[in-house]
PDB file of N, CA and C in Angstrom:
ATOM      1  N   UNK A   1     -24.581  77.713 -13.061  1.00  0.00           N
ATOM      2  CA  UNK A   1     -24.936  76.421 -12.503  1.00  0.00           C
ATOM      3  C   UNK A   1     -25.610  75.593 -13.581  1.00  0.00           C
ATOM      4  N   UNK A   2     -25.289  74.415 -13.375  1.00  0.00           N
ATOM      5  CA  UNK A   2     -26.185  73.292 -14.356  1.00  0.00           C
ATOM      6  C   UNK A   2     -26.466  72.264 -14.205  1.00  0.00           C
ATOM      7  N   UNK A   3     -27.351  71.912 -13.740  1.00  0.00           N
ATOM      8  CA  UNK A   3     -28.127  70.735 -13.582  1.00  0.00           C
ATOM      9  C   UNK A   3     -28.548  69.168 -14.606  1.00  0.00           C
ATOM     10  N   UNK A   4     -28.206  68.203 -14.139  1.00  0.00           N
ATOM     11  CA  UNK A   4     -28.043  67.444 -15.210  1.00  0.00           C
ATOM     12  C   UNK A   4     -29.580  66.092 -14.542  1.00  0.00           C
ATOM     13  N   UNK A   5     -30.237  66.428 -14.912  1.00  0.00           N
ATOM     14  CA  UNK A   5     -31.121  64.980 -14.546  1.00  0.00           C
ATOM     15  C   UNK A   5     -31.362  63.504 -15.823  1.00  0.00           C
ATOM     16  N   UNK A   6     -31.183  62.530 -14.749  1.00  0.00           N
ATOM     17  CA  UNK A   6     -31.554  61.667 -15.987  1.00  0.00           C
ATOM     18  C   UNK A   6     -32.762  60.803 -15.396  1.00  0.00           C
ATOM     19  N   UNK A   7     -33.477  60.578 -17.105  1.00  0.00           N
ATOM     20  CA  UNK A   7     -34.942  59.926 -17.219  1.00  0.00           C
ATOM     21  C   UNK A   7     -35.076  59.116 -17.697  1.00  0.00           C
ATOM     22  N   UNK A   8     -35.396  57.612 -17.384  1.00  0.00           N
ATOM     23  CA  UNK A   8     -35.504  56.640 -17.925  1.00  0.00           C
ATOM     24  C   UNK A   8     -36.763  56.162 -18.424  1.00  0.00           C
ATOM     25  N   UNK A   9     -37.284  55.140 -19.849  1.00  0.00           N
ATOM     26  CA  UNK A   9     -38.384  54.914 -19.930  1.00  0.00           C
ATOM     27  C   UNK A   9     -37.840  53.656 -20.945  1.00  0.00           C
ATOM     28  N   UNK A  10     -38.969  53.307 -20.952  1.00  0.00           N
ATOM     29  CA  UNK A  10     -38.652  51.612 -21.617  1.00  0.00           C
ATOM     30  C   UNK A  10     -37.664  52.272 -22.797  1.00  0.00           C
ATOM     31  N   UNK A  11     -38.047  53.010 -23.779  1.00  0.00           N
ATOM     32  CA  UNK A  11     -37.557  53.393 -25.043  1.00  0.00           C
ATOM     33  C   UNK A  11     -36.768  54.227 -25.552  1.00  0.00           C
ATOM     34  N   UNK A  12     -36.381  54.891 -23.931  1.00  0.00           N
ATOM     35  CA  UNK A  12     -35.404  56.195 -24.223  1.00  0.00           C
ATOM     36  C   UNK A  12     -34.712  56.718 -22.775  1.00  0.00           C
ATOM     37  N   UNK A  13     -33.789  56.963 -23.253  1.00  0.00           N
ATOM     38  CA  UNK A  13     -32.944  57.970 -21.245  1.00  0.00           C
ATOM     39  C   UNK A  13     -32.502  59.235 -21.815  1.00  0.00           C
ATOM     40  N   UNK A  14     -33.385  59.979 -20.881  1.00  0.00           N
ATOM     41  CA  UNK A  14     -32.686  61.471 -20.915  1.00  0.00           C
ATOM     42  C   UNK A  14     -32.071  62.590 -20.495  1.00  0.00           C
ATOM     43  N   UNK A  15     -31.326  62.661 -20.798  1.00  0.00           N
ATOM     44  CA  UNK A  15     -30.429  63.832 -19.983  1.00  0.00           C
ATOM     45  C   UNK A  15     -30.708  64.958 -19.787  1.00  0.00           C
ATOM     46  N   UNK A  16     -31.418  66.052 -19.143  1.00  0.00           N
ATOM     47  CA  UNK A  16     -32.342  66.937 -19.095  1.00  0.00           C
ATOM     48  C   UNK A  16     -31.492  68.145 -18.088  1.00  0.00           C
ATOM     49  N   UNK A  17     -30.775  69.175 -19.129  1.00  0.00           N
ATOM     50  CA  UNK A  17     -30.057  69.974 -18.781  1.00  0.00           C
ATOM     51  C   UNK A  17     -30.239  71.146 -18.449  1.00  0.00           C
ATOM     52  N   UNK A  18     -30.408  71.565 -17.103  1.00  0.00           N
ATOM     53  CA  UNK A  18     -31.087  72.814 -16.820  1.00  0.00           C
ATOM     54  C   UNK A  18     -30.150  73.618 -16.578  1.00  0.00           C
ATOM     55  N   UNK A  19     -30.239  75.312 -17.070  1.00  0.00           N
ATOM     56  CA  UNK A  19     -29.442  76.308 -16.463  1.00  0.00           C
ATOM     57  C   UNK A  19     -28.227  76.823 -17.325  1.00  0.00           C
ATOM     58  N   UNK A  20     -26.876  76.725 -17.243  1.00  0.00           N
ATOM     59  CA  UNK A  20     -26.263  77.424 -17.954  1.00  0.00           C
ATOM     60  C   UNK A  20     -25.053  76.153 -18.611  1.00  0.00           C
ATOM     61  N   UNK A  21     -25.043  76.141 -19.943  1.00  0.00           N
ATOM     62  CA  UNK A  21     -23.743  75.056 -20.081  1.00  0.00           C
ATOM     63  C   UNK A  21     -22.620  76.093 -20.522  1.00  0.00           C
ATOM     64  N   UNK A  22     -21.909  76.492 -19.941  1.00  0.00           N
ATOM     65  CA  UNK A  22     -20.327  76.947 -19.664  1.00  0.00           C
ATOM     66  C   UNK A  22     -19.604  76.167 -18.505  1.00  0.00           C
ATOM     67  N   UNK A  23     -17.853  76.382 -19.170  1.00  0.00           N
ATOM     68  CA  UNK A  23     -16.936  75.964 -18.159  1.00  0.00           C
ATOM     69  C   UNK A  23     -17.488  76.294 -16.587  1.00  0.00           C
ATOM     70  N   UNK A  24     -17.390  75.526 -15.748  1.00  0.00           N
ATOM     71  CA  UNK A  24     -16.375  74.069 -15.624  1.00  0.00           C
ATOM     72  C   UNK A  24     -17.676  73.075 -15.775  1.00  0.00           C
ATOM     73  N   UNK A  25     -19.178  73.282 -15.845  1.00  0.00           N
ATOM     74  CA  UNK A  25     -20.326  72.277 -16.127  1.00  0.00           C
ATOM     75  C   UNK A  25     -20.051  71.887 -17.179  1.00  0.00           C
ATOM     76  N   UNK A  26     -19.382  71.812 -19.029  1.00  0.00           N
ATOM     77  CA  UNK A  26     -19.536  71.644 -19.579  1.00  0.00           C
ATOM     78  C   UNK A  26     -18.301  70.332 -19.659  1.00  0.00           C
ATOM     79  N   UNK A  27     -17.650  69.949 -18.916  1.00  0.00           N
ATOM     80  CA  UNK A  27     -17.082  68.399 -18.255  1.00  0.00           C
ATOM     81  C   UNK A  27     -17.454  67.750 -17.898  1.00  0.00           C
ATOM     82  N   UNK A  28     -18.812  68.112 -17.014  1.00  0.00           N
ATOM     83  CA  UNK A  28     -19.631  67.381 -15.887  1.00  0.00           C
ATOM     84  C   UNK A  28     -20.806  66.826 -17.397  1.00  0.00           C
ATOM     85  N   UNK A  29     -20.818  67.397 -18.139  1.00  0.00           N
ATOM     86  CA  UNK A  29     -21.767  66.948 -19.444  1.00  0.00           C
ATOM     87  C   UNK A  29     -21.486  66.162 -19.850  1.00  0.00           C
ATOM     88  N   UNK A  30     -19.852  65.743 -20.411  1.00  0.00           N
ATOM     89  CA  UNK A  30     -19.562  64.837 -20.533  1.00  0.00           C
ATOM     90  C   UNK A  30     -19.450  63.393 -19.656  1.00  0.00           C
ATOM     91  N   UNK A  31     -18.818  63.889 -18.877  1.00  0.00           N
ATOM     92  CA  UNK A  31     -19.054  62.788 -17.512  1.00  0.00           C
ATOM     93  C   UNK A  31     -20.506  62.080 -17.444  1.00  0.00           C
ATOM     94  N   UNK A  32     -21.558  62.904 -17.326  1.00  0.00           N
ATOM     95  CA  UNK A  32     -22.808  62.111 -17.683  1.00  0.00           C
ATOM     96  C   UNK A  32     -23.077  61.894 -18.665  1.00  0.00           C
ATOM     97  N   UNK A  33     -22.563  62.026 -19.810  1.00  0.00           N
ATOM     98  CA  UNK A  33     -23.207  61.364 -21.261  1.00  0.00           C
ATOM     99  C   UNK A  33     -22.336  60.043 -21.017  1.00  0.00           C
ATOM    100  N   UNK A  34     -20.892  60.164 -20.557  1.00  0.00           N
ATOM    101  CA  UNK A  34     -20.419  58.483 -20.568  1.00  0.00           C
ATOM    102  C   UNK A  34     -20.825  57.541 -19.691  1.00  0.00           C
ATOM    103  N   UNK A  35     -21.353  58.169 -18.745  1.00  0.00           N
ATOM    104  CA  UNK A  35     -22.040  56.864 -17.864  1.00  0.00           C
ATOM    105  C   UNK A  35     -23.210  57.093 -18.128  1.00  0.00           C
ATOM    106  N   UNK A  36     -23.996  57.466 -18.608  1.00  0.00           N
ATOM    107  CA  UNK A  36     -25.824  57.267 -19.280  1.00  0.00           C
ATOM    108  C   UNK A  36     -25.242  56.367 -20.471  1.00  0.00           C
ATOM    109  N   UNK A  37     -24.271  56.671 -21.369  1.00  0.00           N
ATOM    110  CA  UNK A  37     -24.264  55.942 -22.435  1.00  0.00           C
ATOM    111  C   UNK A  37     -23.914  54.274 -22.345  1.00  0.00           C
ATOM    112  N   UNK A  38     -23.086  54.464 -21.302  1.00  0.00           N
ATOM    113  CA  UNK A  38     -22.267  53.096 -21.111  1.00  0.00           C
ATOM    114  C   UNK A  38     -23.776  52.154 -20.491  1.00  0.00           C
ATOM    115  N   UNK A  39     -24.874  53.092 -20.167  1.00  0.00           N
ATOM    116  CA  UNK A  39     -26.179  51.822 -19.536  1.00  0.00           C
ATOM    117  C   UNK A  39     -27.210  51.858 -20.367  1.00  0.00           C
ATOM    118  N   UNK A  40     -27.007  52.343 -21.647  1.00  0.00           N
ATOM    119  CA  UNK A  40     -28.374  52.968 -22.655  1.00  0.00           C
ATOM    120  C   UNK A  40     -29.240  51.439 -22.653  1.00  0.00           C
ATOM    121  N   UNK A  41     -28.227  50.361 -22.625  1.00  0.00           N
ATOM    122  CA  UNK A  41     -29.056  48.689 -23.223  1.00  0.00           C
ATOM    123  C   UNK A  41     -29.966  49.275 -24.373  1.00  0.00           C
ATOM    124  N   UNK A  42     -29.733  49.686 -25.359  1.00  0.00           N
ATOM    125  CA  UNK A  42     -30.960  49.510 -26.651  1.00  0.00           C
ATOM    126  C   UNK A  42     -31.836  50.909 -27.138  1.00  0.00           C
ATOM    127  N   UNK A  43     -31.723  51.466 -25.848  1.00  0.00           N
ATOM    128  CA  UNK A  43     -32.329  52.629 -25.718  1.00  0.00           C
ATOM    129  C   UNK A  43     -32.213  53.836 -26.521  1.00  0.00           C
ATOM    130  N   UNK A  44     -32.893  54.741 -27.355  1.00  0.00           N
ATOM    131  CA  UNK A  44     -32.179  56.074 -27.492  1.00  0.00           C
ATOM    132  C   UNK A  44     -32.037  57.253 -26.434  1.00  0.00           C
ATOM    133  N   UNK A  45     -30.704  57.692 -26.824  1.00  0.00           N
ATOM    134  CA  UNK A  45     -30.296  58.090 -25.979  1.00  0.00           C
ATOM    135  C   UNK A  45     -30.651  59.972 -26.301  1.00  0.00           C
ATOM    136  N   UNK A  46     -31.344  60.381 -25.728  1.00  0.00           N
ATOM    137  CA  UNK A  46     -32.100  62.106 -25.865  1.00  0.00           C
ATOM    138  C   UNK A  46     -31.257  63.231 -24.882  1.00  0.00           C
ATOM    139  N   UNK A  47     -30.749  64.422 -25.203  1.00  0.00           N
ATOM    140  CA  UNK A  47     -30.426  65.535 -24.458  1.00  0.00           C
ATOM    141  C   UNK A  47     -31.393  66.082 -24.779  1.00  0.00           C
ATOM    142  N   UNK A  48     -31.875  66.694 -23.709  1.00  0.00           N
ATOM    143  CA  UNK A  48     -33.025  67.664 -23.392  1.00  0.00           C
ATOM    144  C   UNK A  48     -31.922  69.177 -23.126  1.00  0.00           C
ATOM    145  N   UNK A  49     -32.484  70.028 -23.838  1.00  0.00           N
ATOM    146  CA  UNK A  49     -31.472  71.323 -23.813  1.00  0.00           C
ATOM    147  C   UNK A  49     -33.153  72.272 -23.630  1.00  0.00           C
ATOM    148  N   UNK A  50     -33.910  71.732 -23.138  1.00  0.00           N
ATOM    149  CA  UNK A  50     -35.350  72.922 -23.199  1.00  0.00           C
ATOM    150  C   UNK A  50     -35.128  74.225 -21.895  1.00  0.00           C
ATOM    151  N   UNK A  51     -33.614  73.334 -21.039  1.00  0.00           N
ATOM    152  CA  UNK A  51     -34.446  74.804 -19.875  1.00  0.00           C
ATOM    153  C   UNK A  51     -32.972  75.003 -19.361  1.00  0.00           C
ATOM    154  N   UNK A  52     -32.219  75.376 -21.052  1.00  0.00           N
ATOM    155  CA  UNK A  52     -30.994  75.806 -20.975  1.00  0.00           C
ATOM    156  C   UNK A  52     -31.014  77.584 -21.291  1.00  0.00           C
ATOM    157  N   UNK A  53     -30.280  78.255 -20.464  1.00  0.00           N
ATOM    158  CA  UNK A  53     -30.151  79.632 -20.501  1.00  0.00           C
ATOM    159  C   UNK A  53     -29.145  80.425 -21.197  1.00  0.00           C
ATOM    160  N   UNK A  54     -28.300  79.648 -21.114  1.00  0.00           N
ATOM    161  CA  UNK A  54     -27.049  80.298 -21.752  1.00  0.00           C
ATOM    162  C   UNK A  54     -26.245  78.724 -21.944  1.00  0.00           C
ATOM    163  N   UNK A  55     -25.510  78.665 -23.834  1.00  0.00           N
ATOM    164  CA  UNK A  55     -25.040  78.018 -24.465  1.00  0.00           C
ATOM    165  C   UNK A  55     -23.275  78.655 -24.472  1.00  0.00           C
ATOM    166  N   UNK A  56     -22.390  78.117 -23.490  1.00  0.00           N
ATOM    167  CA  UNK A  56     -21.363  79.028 -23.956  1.00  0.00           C
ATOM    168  C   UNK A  56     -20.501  78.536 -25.580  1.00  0.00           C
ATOM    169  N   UNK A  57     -19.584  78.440 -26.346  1.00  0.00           N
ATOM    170  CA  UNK A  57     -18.821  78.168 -27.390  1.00  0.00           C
ATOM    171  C   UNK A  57     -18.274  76.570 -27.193  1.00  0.00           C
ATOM    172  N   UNK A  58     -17.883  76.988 -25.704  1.00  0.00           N
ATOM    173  CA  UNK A  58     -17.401  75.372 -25.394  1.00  0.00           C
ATOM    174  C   UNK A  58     -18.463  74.245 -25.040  1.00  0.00           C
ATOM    175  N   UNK A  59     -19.371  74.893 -24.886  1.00  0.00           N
ATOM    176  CA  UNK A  59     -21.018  74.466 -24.844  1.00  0.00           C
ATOM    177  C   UNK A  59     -21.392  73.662 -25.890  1.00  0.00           C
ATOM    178  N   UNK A  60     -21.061  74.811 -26.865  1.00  0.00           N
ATOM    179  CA  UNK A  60     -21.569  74.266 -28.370  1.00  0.00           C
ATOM    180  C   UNK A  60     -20.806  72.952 -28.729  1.00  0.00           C
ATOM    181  N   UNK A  61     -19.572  73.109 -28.563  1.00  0.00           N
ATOM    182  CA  UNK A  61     -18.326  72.136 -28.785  1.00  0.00           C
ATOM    183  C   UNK A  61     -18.859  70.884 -28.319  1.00  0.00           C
ATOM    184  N   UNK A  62     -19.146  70.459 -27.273  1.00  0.00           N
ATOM    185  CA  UNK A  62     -19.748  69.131 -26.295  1.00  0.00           C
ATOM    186  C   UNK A  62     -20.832  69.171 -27.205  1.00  0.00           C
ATOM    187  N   UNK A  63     -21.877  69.642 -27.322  1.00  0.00           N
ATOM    188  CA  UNK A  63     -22.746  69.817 -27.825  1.00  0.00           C
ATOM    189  C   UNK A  63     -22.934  68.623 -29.460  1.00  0.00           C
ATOM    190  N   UNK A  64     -22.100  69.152 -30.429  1.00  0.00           N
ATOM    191  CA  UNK A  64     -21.160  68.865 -31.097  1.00  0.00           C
ATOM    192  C   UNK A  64     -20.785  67.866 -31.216  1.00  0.00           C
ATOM    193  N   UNK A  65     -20.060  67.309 -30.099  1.00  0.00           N
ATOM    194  CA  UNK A  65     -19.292  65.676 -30.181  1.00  0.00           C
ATOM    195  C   UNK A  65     -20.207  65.043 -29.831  1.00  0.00           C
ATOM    196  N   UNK A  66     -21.333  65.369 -28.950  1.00  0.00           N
ATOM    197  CA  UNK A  66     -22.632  64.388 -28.641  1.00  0.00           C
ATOM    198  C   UNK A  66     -23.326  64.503 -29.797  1.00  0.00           C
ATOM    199  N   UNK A  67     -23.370  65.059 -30.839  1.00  0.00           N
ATOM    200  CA  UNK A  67     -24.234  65.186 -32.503  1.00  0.00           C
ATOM    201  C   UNK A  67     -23.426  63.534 -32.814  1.00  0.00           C
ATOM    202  N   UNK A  68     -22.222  63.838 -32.776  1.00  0.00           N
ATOM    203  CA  UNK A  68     -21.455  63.555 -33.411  1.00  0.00           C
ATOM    204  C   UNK A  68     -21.634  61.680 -33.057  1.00  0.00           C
ATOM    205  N   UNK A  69     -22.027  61.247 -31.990  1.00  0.00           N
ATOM    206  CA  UNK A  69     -21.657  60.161 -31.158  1.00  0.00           C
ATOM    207  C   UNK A  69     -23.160  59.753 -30.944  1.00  0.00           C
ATOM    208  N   UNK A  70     -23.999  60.769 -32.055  1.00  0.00           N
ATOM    209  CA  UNK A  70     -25.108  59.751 -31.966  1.00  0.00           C
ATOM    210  C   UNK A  70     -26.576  60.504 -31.039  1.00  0.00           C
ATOM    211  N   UNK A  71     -26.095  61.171 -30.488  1.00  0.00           N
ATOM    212  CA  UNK A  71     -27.566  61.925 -29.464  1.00  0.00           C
ATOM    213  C   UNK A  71     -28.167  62.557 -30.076  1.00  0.00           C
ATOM    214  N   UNK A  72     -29.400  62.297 -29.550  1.00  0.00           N
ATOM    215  CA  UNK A  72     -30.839  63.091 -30.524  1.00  0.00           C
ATOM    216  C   UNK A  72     -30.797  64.096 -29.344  1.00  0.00           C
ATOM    217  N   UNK A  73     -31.467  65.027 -29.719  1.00  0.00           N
ATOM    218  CA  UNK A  73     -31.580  66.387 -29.154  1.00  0.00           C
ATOM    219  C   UNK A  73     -33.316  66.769 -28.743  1.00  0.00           C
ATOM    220  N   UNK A  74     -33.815  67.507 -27.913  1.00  0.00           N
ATOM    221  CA  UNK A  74     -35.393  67.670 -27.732  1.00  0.00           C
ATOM    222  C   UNK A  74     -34.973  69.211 -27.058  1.00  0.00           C
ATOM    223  N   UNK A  75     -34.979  70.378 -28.019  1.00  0.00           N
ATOM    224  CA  UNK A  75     -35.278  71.585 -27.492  1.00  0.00           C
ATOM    225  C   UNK A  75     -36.972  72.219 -27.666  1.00  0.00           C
ATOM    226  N   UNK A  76     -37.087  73.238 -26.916  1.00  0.00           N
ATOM    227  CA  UNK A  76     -38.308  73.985 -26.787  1.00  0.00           C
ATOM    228  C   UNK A  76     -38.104  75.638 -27.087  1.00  0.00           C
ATOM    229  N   UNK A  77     -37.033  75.937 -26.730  1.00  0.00           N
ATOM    230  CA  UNK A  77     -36.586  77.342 -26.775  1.00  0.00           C
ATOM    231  C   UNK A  77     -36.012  77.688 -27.837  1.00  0.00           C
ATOM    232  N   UNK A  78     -36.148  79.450 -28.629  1.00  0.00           N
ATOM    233  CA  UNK A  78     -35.844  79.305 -29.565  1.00  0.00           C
ATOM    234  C   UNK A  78     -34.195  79.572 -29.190  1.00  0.00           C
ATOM    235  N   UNK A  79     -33.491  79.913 -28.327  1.00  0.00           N
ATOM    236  CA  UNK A  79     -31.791  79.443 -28.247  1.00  0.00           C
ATOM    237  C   UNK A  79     -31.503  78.183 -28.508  1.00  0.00           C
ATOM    238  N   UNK A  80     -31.991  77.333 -28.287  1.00  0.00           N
ATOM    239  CA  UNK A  80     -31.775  76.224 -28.320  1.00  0.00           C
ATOM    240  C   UNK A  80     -31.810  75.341 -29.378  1.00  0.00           C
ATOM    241  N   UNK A  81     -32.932  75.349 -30.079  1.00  0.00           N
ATOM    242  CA  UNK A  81     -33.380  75.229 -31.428  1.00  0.00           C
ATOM    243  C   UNK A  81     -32.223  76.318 -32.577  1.00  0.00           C
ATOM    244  N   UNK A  82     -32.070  77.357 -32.000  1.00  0.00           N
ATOM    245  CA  UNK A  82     -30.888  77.810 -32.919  1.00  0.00           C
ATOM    246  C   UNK A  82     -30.220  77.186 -33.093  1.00  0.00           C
ATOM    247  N   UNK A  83     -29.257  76.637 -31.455  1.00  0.00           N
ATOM    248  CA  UNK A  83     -27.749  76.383 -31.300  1.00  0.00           C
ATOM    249  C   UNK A  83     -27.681  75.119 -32.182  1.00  0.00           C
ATOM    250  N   UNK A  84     -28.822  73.815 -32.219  1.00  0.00           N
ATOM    251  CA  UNK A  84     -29.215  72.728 -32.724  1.00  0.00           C
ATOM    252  C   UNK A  84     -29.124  72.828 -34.209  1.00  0.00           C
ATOM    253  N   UNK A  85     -29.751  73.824 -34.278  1.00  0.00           N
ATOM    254  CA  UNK A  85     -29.890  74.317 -36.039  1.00  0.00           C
ATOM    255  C   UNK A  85     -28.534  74.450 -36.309  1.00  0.00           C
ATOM    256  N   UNK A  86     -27.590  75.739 -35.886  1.00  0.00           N
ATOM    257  CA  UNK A  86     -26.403  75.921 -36.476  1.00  0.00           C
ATOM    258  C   UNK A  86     -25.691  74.549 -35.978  1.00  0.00           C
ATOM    259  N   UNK A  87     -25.210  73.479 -35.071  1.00  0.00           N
ATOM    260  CA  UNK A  87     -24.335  72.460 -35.031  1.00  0.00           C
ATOM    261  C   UNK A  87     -24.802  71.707 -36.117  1.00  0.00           C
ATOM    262  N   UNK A  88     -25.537  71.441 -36.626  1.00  0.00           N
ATOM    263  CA  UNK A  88     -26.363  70.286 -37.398  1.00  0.00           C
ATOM    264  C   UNK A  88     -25.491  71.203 -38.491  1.00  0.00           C
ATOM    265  N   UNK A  89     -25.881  72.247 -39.579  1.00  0.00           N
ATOM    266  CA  UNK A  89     -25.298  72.873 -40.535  1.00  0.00           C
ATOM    267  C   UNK A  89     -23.713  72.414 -40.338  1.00  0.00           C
ATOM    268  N   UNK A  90     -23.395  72.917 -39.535  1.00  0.00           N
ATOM    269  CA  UNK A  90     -21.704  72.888 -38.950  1.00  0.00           C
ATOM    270  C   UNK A  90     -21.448  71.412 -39.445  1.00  0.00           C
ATOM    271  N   UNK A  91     -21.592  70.737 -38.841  1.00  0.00           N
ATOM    272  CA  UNK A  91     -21.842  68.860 -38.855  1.00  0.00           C
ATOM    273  C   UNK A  91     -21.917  68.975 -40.397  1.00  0.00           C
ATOM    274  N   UNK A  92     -22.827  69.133 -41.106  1.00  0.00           N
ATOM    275  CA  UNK A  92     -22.781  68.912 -42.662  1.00  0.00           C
ATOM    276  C   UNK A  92     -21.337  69.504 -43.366  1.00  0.00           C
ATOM    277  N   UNK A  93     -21.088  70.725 -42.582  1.00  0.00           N
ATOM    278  CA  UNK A  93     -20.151  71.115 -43.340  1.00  0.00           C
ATOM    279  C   UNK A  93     -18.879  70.427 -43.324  1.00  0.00           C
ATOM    280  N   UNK A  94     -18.878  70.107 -42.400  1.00  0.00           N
ATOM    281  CA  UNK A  94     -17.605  69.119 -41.883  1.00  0.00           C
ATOM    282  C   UNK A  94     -17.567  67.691 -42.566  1.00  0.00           C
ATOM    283  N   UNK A  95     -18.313  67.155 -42.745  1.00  0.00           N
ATOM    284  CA  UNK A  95     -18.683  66.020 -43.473  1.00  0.00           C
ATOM    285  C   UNK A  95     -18.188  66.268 -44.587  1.00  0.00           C
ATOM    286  N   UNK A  96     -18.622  67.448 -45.651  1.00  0.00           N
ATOM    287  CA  UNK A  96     -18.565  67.668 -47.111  1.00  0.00           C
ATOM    288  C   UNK A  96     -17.348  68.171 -47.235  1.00  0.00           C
ATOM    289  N   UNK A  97     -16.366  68.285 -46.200  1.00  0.00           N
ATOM    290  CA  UNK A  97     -15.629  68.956 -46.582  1.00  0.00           C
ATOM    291  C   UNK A  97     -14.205  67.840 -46.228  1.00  0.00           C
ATOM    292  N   UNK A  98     -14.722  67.439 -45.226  1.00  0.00           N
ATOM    293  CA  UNK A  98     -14.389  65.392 -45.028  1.00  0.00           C
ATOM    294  C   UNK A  98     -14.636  64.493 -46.470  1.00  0.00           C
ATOM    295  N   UNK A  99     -15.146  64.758 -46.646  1.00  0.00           N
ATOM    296  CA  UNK A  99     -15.190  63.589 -47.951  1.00  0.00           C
ATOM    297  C   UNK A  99     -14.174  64.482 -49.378  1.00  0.00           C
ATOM    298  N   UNK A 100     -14.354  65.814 -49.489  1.00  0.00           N
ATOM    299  CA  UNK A 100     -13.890  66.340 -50.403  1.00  0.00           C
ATOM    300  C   UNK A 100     -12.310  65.891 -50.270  1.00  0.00           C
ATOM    301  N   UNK A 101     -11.868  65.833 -48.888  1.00  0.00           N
ATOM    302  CA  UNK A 101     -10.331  66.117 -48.700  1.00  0.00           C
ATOM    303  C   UNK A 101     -10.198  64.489 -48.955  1.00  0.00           C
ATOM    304  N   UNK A 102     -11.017  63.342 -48.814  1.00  0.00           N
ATOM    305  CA  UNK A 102     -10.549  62.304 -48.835  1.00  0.00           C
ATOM    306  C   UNK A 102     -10.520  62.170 -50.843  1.00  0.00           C
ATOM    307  N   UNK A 103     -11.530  62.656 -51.086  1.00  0.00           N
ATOM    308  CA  UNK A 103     -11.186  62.468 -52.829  1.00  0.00           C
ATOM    309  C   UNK A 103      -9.995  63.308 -53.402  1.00  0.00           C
ATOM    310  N   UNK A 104      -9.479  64.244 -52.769  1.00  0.00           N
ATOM    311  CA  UNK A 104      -8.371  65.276 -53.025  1.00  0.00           C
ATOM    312  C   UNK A 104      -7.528  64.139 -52.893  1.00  0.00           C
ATOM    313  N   UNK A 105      -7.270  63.474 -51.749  1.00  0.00           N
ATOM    314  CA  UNK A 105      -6.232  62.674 -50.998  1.00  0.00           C
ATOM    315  C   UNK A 105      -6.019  61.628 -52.292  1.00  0.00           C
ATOM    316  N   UNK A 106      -6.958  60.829 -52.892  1.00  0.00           N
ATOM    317  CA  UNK A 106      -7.269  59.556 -53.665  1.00  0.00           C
ATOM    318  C   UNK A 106      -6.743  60.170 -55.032  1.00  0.00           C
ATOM    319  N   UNK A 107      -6.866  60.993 -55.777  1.00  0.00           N
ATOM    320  CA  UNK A 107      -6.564  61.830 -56.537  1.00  0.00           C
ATOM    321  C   UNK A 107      -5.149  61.672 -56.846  1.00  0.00           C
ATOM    322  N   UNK A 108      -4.389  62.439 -55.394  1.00  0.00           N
ATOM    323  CA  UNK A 108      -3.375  62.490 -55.052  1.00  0.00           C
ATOM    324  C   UNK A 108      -2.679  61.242 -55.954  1.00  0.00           C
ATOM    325  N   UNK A 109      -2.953  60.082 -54.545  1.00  0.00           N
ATOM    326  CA  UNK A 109      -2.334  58.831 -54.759  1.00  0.00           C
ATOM    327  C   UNK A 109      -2.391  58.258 -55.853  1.00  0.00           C
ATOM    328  N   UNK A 110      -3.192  58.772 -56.934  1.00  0.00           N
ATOM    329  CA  UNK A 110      -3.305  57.913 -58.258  1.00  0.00           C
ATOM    330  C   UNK A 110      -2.223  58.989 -59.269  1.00  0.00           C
ATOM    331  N   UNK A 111      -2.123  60.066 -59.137  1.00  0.00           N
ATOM    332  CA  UNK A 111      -1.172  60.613 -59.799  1.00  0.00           C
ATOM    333  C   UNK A 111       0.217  59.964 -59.470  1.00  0.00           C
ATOM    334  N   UNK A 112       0.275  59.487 -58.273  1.00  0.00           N
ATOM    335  CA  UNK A 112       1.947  58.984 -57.901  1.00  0.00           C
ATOM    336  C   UNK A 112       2.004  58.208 -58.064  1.00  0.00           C
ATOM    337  N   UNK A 113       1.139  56.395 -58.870  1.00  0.00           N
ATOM    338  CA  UNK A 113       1.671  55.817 -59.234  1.00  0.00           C
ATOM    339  C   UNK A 113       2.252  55.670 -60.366  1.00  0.00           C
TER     340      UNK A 113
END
């Protein structure tokens, strides 16, 4: 089960995820990040992962595309603070390895003219 509450305050809305993020809750995550996001007006936008129990893979994945799209994160637990730790690494790696393939690519194109 997973529980999704949201918290509003002049300066921030948060999504405050209790319980377990595995299939089929980890849709319903999304579903509320697009309608919290679509009303942020100005706001930052925070996932609260403090009184999450179990992170499944596809967990991490959502997890992930919300790094990705901008959400700050507020854990308390050390699962949580892991899972945060390793996506963030992950995220870098992907980046460096994103830019490498675009200079490979540029490379490319200058040999073929």
């Amino acid at each position: 089960m997973l529980k999704i509450s949201v918290v509003d305050s002049r300066t921030e809305r948060r999504l405050v995820l209790e319980g377990k993020l595995i299939a089929p809750w980890v849709a319903e995550l999304r579903t509320a990040w697009q309608a919290v996001n679509e009303e942020i007006n100005g706001r930052a936008l925070v996932v609260d992962l403090g009184n999450l129990a179990v992170i499944s893979q596809e967990g991490e994945n959502a997890l992930m595309e919300l790094m990705t799209q901008g959400a700050k994160f507020r854990c308390s637990g050390v699962l949580t603070k892991h899972v945060i730790q390793q996506l963030r690494l992950r995220s870098k790696r992907d980046s460096t390895k994103a830019i490498q393939a675009g200079q490979s690519r540029g490379r490319d194109d200058q040999g073929q003219k």
